[in-house]
C-alpha atoms as a PDB file:
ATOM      1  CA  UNK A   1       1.379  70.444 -10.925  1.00  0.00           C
ATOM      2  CA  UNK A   2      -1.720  67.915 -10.734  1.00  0.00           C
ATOM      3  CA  UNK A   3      -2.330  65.322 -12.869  1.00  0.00           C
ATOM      4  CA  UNK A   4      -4.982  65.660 -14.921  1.00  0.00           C
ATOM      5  CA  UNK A   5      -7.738  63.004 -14.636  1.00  0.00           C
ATOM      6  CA  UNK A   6      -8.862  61.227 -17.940  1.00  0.00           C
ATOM      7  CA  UNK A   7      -9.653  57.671 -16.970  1.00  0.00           C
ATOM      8  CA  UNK A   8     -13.402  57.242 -15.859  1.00  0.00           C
ATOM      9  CA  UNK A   9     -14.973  53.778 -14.264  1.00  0.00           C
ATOM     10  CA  UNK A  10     -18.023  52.214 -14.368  1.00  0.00           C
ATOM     11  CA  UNK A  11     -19.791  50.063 -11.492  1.00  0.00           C
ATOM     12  CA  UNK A  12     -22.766  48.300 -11.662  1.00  0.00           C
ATOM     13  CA  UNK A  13     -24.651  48.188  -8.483  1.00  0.00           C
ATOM     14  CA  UNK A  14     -28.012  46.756  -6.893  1.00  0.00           C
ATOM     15  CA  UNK A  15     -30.413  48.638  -5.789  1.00  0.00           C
ATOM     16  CA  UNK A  16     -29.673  48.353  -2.191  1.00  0.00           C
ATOM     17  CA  UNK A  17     -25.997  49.155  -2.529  1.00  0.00           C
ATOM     18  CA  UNK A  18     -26.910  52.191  -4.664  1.00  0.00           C
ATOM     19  CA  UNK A  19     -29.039  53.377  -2.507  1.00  0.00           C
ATOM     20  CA  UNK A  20     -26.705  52.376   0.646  1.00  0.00           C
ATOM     21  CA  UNK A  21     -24.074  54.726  -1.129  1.00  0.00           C
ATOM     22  CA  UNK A  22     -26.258  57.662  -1.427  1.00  0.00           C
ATOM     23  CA  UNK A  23     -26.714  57.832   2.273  1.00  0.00           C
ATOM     24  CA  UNK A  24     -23.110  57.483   2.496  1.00  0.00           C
ATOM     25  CA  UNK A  25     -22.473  60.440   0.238  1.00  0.00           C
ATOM     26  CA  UNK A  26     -24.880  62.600   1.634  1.00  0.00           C
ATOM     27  CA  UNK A  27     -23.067  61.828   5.068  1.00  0.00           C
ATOM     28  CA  UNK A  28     -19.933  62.655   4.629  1.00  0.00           C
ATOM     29  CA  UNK A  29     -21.100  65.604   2.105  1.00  0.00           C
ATOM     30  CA  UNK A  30     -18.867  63.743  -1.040  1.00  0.00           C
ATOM     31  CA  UNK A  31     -18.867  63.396  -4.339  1.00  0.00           C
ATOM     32  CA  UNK A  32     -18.758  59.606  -5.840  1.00  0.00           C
ATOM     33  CA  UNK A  33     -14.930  60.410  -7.131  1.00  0.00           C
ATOM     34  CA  UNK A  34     -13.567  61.692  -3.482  1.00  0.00           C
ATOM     35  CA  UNK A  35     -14.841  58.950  -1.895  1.00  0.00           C
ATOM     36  CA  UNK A  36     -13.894  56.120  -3.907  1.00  0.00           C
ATOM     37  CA  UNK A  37     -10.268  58.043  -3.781  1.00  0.00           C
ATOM     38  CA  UNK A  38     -10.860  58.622  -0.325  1.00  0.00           C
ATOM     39  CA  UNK A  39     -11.663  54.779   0.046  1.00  0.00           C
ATOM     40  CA  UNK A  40      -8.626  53.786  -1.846  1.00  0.00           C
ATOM     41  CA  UNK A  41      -5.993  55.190  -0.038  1.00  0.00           C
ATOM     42  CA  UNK A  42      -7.521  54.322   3.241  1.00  0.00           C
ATOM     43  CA  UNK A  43      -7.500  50.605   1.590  1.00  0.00           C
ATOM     44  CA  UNK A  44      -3.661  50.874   0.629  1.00  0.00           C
ATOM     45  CA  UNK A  45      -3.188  52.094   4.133  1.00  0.00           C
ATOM     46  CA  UNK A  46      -0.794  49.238   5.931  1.00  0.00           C
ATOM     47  CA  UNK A  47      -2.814  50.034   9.090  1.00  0.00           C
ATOM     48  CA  UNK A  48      -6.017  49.580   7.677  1.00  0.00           C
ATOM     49  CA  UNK A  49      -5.489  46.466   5.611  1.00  0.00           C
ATOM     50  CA  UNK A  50      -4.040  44.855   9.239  1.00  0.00           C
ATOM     51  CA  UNK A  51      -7.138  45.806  10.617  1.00  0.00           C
ATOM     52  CA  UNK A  52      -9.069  44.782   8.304  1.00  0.00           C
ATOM     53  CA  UNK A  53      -7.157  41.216   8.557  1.00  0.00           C
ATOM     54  CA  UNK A  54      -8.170  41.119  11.664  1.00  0.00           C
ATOM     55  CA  UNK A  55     -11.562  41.366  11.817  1.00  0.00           C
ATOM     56  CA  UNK A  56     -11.587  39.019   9.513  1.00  0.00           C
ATOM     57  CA  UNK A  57      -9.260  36.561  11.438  1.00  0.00           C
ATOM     58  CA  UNK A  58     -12.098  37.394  14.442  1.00  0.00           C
ATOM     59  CA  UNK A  59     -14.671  36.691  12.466  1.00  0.00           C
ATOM     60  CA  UNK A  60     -13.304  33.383  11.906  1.00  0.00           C
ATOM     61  CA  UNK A  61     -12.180  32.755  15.353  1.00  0.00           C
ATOM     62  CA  UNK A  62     -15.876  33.117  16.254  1.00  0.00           C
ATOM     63  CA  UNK A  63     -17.335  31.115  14.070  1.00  0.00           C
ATOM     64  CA  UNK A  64     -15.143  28.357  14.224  1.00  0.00           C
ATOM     65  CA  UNK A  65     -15.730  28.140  18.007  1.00  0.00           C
ATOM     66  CA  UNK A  66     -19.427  29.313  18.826  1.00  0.00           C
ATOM     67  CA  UNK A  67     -20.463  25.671  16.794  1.00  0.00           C
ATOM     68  CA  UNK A  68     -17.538  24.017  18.409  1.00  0.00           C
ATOM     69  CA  UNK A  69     -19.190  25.823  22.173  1.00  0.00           C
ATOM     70  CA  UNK A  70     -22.786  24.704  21.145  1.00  0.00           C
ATOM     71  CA  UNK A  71     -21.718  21.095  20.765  1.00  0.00           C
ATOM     72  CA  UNK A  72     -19.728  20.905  23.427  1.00  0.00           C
ATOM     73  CA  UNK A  73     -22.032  22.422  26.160  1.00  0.00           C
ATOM     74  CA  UNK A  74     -25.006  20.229  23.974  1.00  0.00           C
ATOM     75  CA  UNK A  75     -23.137  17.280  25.580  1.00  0.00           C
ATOM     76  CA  UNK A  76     -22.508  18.063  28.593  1.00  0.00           C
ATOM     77  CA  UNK A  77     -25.939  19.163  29.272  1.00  0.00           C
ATOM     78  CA  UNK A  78     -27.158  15.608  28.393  1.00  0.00           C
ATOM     79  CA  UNK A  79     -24.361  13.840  30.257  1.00  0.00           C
ATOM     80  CA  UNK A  80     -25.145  15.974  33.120  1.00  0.00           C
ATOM     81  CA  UNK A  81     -29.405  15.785  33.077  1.00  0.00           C
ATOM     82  CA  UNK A  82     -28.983  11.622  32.254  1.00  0.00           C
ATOM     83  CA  UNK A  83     -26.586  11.331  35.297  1.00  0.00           C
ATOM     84  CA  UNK A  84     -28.970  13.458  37.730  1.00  0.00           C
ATOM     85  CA  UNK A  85     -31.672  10.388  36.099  1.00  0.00           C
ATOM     86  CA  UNK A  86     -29.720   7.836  37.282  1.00  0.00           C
ATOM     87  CA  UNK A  87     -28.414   9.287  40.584  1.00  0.00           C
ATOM     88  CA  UNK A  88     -32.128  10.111  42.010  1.00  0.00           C
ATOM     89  CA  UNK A  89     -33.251   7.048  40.801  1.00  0.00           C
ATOM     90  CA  UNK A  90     -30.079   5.089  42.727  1.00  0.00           C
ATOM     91  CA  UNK A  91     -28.725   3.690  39.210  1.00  0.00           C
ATOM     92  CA  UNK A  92     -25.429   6.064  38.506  1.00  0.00           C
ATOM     93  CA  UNK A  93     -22.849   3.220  38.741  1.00  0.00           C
ATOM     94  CA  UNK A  94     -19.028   4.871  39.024  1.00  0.00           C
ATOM     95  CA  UNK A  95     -18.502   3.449  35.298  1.00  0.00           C
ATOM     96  CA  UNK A  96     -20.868   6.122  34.296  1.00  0.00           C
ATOM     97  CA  UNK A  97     -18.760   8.720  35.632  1.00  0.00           C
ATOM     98  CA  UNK A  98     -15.542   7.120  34.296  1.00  0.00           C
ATOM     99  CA  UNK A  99     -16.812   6.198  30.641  1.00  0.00           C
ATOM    100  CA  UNK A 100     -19.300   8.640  30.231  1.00  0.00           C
ATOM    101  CA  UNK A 101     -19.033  11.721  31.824  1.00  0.00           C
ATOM    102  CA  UNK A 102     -15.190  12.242  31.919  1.00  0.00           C
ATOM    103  CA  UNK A 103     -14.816  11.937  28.127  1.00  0.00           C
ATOM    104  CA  UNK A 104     -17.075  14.909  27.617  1.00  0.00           C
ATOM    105  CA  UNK A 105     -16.023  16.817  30.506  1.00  0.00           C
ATOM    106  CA  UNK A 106     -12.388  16.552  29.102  1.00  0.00           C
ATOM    107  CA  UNK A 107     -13.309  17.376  25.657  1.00  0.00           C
ATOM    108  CA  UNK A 108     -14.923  20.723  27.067  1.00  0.00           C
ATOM    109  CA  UNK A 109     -12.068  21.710  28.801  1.00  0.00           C
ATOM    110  CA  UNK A 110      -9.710  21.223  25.445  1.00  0.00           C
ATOM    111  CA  UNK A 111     -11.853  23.435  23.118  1.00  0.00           C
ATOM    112  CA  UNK A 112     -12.716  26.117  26.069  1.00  0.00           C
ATOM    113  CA  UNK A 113      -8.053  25.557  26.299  1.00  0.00           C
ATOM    114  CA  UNK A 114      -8.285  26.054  22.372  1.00  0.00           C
ATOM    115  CA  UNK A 115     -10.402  29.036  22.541  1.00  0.00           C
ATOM    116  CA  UNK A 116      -8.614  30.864  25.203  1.00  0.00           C
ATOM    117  CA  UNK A 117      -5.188  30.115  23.328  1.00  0.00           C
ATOM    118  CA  UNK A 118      -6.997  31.569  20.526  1.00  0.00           C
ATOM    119  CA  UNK A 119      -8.089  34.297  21.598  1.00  0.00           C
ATOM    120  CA  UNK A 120      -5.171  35.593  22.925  1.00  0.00           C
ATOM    121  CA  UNK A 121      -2.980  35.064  20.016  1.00  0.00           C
ATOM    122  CA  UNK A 122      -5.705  37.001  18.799  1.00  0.00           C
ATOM    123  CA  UNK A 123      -5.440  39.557  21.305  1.00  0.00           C
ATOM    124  CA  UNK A 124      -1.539  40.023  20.876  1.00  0.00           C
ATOM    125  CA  UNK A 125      -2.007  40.911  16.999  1.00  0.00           C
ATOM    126  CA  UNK A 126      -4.887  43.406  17.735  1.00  0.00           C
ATOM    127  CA  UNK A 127      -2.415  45.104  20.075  1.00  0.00           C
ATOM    128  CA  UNK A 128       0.352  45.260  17.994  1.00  0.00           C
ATOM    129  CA  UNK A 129      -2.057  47.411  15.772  1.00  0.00           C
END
């Protein structure tokens, strides 16, 4: 026997998501009830909520480490260009190397470690899915 359906909902809406949901109706050739239902078990779904988790654990992943990228390379692009100055010029003394140049090169090579560790943490949960 099926439950009879009393209970109604309201849902205020821009214009753009209104409109956005039209097209989506029209699509899939639905009614506004099937696919909120439709939407709502896909939701509860323990597949699609881990998915869902992790695109949004990707999304921060990203993020997080195309500023951390930006900076990094920034640097080392300057180190680099003022130590091709000195070194046609006849001025790179070794301390430049040493004090300058190492410290950044090091610190690019932990965040490029802490992406790839990252990323593949990231990687092992996406196949598990």
């Amino acid at each position: 026997m099926m439950t009879q359906k009393t209970k109604y909902i309201k849902v205020r809406m821009t214009p753009e998501e209104q409109s956005t949901l039209k097209e989506k109706l029209k699509e899939k050739k639905m009614t506004i009830a099937t696919y909120v239902r439709s939407a709502m078990a896909e939701y509860s779904n323990t597949d699609a909520r881990q998915r869902l988790e992790l695109i949004n654990n990707l999304g921060t992943f990203y993020r997080k480490f195309r500023e951390e990228l930006s900076w990094a390379g920034s640097n080392l692009n300057q180190s680099v260009k003022r130590a091709n100055e000195l070194a046609v010029a006849g001025l790179l003394p070794p301390s430049y190397i040493r004090e300058v140049l190492m410290p950044v090169i090091l610190e690019t090579q932990k965040t490029l470690n802490e992406i790839k560790r990252d990323l593949e943490i990231a990687t092992r949960r996406a196949i598990k899915l």
